[in-house]
C-alpha atoms as a PDB file:
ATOM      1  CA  UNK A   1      -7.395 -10.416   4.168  1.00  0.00           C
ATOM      2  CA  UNK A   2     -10.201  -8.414   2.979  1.00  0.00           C
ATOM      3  CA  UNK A   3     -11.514  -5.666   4.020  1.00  0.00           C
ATOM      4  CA  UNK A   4     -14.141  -6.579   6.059  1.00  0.00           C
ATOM      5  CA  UNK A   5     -11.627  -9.035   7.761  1.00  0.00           C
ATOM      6  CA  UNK A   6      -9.736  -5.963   8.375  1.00  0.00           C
ATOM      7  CA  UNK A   7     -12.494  -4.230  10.136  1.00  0.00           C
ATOM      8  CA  UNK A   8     -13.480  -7.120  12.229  1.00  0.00           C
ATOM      9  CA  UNK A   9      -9.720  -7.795  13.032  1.00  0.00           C
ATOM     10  CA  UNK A  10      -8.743  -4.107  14.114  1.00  0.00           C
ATOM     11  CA  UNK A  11     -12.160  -4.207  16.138  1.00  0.00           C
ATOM     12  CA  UNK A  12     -11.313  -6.933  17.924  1.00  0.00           C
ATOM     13  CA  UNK A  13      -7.889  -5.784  18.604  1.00  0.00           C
ATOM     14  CA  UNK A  14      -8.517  -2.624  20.002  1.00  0.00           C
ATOM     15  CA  UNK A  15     -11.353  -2.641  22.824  1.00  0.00           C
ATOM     16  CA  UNK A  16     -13.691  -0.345  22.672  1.00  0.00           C
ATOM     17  CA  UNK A  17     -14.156   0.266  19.123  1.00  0.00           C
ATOM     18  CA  UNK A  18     -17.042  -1.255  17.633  1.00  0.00           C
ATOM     19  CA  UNK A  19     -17.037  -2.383  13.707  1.00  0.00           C
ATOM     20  CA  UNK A  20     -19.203   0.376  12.920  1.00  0.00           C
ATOM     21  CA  UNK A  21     -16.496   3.151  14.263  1.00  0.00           C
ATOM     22  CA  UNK A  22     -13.305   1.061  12.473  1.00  0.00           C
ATOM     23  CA  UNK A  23     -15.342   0.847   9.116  1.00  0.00           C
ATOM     24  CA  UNK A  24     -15.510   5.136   9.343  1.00  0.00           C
ATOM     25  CA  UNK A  25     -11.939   5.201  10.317  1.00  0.00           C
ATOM     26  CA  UNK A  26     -10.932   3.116   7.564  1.00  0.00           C
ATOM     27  CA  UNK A  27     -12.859   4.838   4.818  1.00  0.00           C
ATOM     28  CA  UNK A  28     -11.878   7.918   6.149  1.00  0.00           C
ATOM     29  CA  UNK A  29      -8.355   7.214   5.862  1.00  0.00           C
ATOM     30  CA  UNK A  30      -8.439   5.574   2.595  1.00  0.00           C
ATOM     31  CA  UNK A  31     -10.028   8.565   1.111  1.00  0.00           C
ATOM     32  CA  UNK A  32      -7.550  10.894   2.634  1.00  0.00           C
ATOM     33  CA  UNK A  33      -4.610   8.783   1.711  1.00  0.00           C
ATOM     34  CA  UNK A  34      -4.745   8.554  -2.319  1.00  0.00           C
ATOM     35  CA  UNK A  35      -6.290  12.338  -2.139  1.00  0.00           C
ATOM     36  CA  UNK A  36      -3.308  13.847  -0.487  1.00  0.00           C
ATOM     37  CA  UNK A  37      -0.965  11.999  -2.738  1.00  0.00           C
ATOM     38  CA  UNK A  38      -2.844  12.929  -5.946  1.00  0.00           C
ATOM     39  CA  UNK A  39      -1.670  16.230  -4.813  1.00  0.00           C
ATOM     40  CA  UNK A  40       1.798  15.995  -4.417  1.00  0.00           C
ATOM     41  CA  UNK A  41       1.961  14.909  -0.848  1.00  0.00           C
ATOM     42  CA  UNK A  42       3.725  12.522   0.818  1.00  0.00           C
ATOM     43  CA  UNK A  43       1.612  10.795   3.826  1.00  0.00           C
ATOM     44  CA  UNK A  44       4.707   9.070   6.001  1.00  0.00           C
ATOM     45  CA  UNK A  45       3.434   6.551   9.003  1.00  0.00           C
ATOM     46  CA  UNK A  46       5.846   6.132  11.229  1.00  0.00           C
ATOM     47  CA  UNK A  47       6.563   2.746  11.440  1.00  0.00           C
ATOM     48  CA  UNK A  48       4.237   1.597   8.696  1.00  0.00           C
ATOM     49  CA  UNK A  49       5.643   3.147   5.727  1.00  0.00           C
ATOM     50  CA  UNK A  50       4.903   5.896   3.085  1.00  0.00           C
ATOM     51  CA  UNK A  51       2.733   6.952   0.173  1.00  0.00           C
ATOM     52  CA  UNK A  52       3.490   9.318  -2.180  1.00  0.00           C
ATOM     53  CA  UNK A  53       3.916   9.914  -6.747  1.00  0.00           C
ATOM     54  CA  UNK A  54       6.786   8.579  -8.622  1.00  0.00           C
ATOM     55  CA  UNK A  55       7.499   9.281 -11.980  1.00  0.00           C
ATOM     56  CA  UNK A  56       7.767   6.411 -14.021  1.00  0.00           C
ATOM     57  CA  UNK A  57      10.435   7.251 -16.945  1.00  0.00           C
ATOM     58  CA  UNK A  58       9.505   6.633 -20.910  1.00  0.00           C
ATOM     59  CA  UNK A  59      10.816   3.302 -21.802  1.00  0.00           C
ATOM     60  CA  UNK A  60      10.561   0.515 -24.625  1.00  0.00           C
ATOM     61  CA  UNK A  61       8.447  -2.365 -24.026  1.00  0.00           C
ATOM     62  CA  UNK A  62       7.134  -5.382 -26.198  1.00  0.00           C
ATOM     63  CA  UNK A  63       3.466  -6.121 -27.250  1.00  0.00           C
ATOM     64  CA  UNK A  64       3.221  -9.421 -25.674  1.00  0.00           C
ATOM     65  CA  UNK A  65       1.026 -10.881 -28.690  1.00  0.00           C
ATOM     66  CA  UNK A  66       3.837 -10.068 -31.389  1.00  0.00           C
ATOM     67  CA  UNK A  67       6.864  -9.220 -29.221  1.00  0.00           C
ATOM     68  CA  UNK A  68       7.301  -5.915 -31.778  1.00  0.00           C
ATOM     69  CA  UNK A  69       8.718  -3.173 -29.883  1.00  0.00           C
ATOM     70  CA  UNK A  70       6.385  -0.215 -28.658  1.00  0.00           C
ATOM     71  CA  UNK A  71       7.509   3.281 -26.547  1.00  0.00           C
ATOM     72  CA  UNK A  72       5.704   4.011 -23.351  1.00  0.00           C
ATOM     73  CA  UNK A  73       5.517   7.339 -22.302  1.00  0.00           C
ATOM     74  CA  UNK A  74       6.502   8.384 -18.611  1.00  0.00           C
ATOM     75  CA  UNK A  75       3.589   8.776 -16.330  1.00  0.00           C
ATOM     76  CA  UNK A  76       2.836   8.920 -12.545  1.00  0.00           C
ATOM     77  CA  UNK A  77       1.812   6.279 -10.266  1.00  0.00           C
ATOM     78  CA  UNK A  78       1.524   5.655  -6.845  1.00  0.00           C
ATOM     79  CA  UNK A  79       4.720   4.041  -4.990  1.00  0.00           C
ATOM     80  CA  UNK A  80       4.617   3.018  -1.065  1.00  0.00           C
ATOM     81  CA  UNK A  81       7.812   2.276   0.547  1.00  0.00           C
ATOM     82  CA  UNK A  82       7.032  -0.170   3.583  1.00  0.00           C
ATOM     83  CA  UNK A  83       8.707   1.405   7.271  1.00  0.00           C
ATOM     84  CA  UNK A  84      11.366  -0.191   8.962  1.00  0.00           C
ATOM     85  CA  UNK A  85       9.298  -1.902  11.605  1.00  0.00           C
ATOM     86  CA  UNK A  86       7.225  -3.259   8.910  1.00  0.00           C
ATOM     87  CA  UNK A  87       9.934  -4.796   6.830  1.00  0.00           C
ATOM     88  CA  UNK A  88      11.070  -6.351  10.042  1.00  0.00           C
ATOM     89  CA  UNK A  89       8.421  -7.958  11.277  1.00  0.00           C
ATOM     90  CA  UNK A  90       7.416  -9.502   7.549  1.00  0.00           C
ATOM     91  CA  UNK A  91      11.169 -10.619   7.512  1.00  0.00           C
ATOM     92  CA  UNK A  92      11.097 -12.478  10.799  1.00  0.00           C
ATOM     93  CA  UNK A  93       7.217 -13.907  10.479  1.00  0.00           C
ATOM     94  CA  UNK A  94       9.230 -15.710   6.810  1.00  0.00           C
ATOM     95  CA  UNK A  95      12.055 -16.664   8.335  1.00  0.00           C
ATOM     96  CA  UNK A  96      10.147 -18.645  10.812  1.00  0.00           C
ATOM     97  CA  UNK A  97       7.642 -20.449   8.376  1.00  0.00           C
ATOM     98  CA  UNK A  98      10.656 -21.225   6.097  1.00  0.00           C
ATOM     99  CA  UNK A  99      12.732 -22.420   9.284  1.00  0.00           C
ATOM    100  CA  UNK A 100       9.585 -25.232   9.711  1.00  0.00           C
END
């Protein structure tokens, strides 16, 4: 699903809102989102799940043209850990269309 999918999906869901208010909404939040986490935050949604910066450790890796050995340093990166309700309901929606 795309974005504009999205838009016209949540729309449609929720009467009342028109495509024009959802596309706001949506930009709004996906501005706020990676801005709070870029500073240290951690934005939880109950239900959903939750953003926030993990430190990725220094490690060895390979160069995947000549397979020599290289270090990679530690950085930061975004991580989001999917809620409980969320989990769930991808769980059951694949146990069904595996069950077919």
């Amino acid at each position: 699903m795309h974005k504009s999918e999205l838009i016209a999906a949540v729309a449609e869901h929720i009467d009342g809102l028109d495509k024009k208010t959802v596309t706001k909404v949506l930009d709004g939040l996906l501005d706020v989102i990676p801005m709070a986490v870029a500073a240290g935050e951690q934005v939880e949604i109950k239900g959903f799940g939750t953003f926030e910066a993990a430190e990725r450790s220094a490690r060895t890796g390979r160069n995947p043209q000549t397979g020599e050995p290289l270090d990679i340093p530690a950085s930061w990166g975004p991580k989001f850990r999917p809620g409980s309700a969320f989990k769930s309901l991808v769980a059951a929606s694949k146990s069904l269309t595996n069950a077919s």
